[in-house]
Protein backbone atom coordinates (compact mmCIF):
# COMPACT_ATOMS: atom_id res chain seq x y z
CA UNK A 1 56.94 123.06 51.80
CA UNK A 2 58.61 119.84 51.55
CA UNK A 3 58.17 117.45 49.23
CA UNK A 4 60.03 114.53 51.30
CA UNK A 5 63.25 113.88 48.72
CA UNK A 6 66.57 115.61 49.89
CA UNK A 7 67.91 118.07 47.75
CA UNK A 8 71.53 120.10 48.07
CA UNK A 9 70.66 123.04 46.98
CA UNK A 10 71.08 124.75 50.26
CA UNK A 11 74.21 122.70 50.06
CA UNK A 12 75.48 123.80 46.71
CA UNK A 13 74.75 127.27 47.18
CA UNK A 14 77.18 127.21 50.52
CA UNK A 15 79.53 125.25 48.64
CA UNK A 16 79.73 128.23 46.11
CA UNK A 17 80.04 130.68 48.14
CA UNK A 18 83.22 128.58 50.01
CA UNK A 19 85.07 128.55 46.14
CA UNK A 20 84.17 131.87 45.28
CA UNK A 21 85.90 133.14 48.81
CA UNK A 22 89.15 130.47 47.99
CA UNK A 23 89.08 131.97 44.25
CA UNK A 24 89.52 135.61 45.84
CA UNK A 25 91.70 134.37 48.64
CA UNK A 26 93.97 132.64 46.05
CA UNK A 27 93.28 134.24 42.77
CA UNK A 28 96.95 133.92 41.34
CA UNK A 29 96.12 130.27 42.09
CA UNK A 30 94.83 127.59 39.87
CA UNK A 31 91.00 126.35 40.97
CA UNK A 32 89.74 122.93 40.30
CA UNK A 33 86.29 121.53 41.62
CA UNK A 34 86.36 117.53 42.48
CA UNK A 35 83.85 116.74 39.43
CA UNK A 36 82.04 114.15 41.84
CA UNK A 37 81.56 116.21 44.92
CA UNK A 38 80.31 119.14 45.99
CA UNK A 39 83.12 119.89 49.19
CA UNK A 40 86.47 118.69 47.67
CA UNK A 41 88.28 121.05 45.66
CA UNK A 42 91.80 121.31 44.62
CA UNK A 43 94.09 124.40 44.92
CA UNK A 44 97.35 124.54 42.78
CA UNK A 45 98.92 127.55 44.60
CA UNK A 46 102.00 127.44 42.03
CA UNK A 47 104.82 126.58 44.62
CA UNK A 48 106.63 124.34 45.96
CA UNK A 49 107.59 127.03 48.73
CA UNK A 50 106.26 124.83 51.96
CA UNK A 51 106.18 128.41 54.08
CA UNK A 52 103.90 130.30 51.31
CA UNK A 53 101.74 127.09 50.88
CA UNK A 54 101.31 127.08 54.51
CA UNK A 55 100.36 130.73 54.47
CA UNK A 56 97.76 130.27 52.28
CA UNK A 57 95.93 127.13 53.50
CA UNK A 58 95.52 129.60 56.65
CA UNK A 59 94.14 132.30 54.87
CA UNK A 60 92.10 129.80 53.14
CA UNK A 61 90.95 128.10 56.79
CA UNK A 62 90.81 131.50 58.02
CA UNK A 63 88.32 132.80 55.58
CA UNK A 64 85.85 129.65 55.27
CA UNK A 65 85.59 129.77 59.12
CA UNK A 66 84.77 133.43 58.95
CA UNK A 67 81.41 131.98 56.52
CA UNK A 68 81.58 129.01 59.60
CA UNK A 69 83.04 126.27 57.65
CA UNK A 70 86.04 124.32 59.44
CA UNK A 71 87.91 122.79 56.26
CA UNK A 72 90.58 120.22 56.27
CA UNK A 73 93.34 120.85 54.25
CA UNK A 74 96.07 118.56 52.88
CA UNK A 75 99.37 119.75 51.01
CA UNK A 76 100.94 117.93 48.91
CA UNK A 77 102.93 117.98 45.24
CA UNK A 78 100.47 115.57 43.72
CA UNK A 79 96.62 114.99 44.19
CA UNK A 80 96.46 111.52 45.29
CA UNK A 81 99.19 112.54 48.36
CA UNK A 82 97.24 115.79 49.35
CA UNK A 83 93.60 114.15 49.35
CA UNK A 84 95.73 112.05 52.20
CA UNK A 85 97.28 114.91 53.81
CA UNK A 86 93.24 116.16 53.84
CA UNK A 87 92.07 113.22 55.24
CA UNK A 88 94.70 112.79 58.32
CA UNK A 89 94.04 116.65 58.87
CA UNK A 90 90.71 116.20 59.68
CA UNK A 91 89.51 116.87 63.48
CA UNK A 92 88.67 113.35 64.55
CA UNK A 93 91.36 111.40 62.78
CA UNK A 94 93.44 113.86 65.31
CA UNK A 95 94.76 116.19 62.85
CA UNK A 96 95.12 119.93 63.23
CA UNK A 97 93.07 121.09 60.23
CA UNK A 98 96.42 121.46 58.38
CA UNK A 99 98.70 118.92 57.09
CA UNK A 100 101.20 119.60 54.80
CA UNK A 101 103.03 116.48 52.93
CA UNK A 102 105.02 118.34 50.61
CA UNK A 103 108.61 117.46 51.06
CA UNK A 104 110.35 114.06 51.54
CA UNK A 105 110.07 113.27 55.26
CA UNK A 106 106.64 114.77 55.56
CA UNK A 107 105.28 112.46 52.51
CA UNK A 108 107.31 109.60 54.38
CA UNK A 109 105.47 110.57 57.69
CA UNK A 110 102.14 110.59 56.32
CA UNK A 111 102.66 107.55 53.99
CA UNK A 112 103.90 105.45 57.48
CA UNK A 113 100.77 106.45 59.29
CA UNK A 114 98.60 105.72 56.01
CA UNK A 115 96.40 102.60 57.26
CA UNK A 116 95.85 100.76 53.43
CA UNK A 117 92.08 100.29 54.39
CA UNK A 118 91.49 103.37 53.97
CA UNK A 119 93.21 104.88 50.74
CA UNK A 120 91.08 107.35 48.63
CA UNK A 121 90.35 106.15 45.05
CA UNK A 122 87.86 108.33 42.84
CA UNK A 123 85.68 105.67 41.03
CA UNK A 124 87.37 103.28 39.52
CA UNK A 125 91.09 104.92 39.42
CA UNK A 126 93.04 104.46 42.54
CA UNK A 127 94.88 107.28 43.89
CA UNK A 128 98.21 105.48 43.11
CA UNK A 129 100.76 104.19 40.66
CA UNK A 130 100.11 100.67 39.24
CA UNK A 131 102.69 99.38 41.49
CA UNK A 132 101.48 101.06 44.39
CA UNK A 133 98.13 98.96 43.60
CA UNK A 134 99.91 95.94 43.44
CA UNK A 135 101.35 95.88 46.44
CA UNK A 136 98.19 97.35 48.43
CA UNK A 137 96.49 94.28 46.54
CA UNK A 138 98.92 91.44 47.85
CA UNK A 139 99.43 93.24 51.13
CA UNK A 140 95.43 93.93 51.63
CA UNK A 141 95.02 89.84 50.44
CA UNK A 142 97.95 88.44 52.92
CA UNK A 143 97.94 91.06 55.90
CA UNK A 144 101.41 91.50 55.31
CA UNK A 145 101.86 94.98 55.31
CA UNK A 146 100.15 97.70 57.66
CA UNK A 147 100.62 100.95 56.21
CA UNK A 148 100.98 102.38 52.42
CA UNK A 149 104.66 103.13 53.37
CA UNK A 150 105.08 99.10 54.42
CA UNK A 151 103.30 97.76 50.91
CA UNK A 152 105.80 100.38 49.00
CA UNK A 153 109.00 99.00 50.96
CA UNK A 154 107.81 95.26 49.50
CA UNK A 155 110.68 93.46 47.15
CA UNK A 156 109.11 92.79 43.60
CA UNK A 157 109.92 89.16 44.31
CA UNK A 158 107.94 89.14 47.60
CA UNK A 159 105.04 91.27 46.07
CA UNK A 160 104.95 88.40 42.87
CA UNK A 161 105.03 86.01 45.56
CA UNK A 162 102.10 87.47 47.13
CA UNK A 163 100.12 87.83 44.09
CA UNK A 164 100.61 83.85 42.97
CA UNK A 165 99.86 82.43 45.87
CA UNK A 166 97.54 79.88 46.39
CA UNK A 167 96.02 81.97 49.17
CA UNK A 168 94.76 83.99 47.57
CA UNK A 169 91.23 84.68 47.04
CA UNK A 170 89.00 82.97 44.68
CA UNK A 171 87.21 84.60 42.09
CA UNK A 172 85.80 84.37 38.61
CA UNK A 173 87.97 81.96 36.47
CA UNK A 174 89.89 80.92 39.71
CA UNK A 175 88.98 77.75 41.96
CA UNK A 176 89.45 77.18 45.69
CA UNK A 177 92.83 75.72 46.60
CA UNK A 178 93.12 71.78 47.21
């Protein structure tokens, strides 16, 4: 009987069974749930070997589409780069349920293709550097830069330059321009 309010526990319980299969698929690997979501979880398979990370991000596809699951998966050295990877493996962003970003000309590749609209950020932390920010902020403010690869290529004078302007947006303890 329902009692009208949506509940995950359907959702949950599917969701455990998906880490319990990537914990037995991977167990020399290191397992960590997204704390604020119930699909996102992080594998640390201990290598930088692209070939053996590959291999395992099939077994791990492999197995969760066995249960009926299609999961995206992005590889990458650091979090931030692989929730990326994730995101432009997905079906209908035209990925191929696989991307791996993992050494220097794939990070480059994904990084150029990166829109800045759409960059992941967990609460209030961004999924990049300080000066990363920056330059997403001055390039997001001025239209000046397209991609996350474009904003990162930015001079520290031009990225300043950006930041002071008088065009830029008003807001608390600021006042419109002339």
């Amino acid at each position: 009987r329902s009692s009208g309010r949506v509940t995950y526990a359907l959702y949950r319980r599917w969701s455990a069974r998906l880490v319990a299969l990537w914990r037995e698929i991977a167990a020399d690997a290191v397992i960590e749930a997204h704390p604020t979501s119930l699909d996102e979880v992080w594998i640390d398979a201990g290598t930088a070997d692209v070939a053996a990370t590959l291999r395992l991000a099939g077994e791990v596809r492999r197995g969760s589409r066995a249960l009926g699951f299609d999961v995206s998966i992005g590889l990458g050295l650091l979090k931030s780069v692989a929730k990326l990877a994730s995101r432009a493996a997905k079906p209908e962003r035209g990925g191929r349920g696989v991307v791996s970003a993992i050494t220097p000309d794939e990070v480059d590749a994904l990084l150029s293709q990166t829109d800045l609209a759409v960059l992941p950020a967990d609460g209030q932390r961004s999924c990049c550097s300080a000066g990363v920010v920056a330059a997403v902020a001055a390039t997001v403010l001025h239209g000046s830069a397209p991609s996350l690869r474009d904003a990162q290529e930015l001079s520290l004078n031009r990225l300043e330059s950006l930041l002071r302007s008088e065009e830029g947006p008003t807001g608390p303890g600021r006042s419109s321009p002339g």
